[in-house]
N, C-alpha and C. Protein backbone atom coordinates (compact mmCIF):
# COMPACT_ATOMS: atom_id res chain seq x y z
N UNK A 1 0.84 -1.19 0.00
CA UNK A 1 0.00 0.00 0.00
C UNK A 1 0.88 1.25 0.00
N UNK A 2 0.03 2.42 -0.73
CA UNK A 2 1.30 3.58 -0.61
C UNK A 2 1.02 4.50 0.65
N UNK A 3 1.57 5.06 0.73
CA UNK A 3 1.85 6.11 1.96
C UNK A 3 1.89 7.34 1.49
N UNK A 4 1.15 7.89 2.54
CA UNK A 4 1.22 9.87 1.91
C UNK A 4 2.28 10.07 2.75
N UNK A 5 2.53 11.65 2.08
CA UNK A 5 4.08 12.08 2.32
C UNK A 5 3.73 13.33 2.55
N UNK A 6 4.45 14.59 3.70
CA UNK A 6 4.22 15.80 3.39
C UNK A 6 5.40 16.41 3.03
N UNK A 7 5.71 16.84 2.29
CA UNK A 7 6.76 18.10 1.93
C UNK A 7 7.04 18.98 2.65
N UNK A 8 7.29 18.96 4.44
CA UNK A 8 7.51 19.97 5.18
C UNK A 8 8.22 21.23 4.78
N UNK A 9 9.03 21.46 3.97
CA UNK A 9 9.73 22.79 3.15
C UNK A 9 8.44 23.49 2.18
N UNK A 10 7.43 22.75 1.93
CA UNK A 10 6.54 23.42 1.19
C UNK A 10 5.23 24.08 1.80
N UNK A 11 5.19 22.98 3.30
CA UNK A 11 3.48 23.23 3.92
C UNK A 11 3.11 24.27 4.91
N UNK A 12 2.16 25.08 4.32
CA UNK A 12 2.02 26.16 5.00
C UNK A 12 1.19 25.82 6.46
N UNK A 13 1.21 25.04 7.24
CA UNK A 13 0.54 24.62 8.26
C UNK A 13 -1.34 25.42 8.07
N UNK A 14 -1.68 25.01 6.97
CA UNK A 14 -3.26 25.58 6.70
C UNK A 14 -4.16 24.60 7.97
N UNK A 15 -3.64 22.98 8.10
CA UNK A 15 -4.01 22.46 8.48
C UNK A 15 -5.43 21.35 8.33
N UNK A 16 -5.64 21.70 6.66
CA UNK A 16 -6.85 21.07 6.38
C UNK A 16 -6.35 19.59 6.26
N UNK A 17 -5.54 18.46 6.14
CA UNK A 17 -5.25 17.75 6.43
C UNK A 17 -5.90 17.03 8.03
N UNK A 18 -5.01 18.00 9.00
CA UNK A 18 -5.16 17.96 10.38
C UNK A 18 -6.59 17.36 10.39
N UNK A 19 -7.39 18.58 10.64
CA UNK A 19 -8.69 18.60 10.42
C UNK A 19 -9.68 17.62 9.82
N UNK A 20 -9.23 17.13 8.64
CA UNK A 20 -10.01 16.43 7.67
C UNK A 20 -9.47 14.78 8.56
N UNK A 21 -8.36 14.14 8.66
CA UNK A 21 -7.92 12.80 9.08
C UNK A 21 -7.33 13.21 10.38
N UNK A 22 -7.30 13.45 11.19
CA UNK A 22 -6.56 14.11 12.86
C UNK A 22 -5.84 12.63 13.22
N UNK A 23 -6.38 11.04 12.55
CA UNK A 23 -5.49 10.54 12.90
C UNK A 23 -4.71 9.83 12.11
N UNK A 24 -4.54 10.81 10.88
CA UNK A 24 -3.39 10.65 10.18
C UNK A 24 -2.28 11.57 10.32
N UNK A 25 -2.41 12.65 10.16
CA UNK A 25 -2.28 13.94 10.30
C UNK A 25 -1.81 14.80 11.79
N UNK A 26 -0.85 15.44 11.84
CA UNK A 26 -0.82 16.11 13.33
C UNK A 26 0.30 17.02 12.48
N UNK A 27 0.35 18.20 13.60
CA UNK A 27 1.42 19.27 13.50
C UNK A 27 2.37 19.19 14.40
N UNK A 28 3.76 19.52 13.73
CA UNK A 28 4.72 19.52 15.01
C UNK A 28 5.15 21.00 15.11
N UNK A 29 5.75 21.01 16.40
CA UNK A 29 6.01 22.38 16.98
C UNK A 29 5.68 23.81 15.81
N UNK A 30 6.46 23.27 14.53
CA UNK A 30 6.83 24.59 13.73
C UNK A 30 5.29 24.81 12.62
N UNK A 31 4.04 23.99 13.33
CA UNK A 31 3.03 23.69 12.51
C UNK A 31 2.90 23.26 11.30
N UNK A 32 4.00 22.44 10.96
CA UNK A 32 3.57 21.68 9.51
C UNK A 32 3.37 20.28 10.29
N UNK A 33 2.52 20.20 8.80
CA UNK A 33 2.11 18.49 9.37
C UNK A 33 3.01 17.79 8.88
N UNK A 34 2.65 16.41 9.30
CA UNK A 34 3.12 15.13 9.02
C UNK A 34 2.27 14.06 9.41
N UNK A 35 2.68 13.16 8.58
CA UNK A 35 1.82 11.64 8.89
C UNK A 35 2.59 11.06 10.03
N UNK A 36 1.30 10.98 10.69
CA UNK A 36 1.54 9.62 12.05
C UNK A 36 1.18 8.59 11.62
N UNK A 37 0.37 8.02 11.04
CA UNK A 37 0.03 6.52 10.98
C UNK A 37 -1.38 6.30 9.57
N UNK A 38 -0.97 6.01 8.75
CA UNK A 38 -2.05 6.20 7.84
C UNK A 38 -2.72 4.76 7.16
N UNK A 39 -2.16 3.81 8.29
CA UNK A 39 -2.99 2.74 8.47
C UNK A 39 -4.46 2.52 8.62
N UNK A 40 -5.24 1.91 7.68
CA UNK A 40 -6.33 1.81 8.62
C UNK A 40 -7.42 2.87 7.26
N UNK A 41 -6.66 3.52 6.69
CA UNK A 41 -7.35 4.54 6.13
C UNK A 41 -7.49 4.52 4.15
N UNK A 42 -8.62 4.23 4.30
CA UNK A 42 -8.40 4.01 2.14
C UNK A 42 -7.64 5.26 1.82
N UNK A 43 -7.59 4.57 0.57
CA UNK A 43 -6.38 5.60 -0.17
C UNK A 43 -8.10 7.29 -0.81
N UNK A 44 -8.87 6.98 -0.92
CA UNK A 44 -10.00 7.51 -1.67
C UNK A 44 -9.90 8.56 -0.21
N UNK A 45 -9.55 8.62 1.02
CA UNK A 45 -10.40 9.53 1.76
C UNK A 45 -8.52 10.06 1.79
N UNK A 46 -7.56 9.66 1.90
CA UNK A 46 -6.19 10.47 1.33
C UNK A 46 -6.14 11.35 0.31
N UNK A 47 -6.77 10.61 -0.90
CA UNK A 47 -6.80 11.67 -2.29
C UNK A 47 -7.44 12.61 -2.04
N UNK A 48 -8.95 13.03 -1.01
CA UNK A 48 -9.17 13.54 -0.66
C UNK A 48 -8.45 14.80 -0.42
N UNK A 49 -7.92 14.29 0.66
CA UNK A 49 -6.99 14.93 1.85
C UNK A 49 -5.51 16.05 0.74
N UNK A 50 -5.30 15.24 0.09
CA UNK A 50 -4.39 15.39 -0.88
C UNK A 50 -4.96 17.01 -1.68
N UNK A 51 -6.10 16.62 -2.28
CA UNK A 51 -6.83 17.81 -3.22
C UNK A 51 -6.70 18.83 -2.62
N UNK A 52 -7.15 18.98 -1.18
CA UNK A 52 -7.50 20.31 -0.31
C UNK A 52 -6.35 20.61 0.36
N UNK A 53 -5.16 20.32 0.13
CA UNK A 53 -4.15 20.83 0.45
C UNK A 53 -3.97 22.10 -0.55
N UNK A 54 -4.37 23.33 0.62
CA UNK A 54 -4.06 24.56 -0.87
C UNK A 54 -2.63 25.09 -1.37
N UNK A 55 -0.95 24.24 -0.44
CA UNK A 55 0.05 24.57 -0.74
C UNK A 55 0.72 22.87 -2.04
N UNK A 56 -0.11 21.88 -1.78
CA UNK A 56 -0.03 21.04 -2.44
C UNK A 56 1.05 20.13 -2.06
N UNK A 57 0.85 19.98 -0.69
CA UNK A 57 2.91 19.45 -0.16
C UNK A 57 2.27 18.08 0.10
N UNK A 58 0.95 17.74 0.05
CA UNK A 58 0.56 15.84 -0.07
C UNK A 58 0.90 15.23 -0.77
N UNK A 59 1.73 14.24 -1.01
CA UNK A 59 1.67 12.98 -2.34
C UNK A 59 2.29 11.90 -1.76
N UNK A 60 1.62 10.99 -2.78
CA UNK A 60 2.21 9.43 -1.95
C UNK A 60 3.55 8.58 -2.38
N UNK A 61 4.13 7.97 -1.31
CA UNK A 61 5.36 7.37 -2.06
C UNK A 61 5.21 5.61 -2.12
């Protein structure tokens, strides 16, 4: 299965990620996200997640 990825040099901590999967998704100190655990979760509610990123730093590896 693939895995989303965030581009921390690109993400403006908007946080719609966060918001949309909270337990995929979390912010660290400097408010960009990153994936904690994206087990568990179809890829259809990621692509999601992916679209509404308005700096575009989601994609999967």
């Amino acid at each position: 299965m693939r895995k989303p990825k965030v581009d921390q040099t690109l993400c403006i901590g908007n946080e719609a990620c966060v918001t949309i999967v909270p337990l995929v998704f979390k912010r660290n100190k400097e408010g960009k996200a990153y994936v904690v655990d994206s087990r568990g979760k179809d890829e259809e509610t990621i692509n999601y997640v992916i679209k509404q990123c308005p700096s575009q730093t989601i994609s999967w590896v």
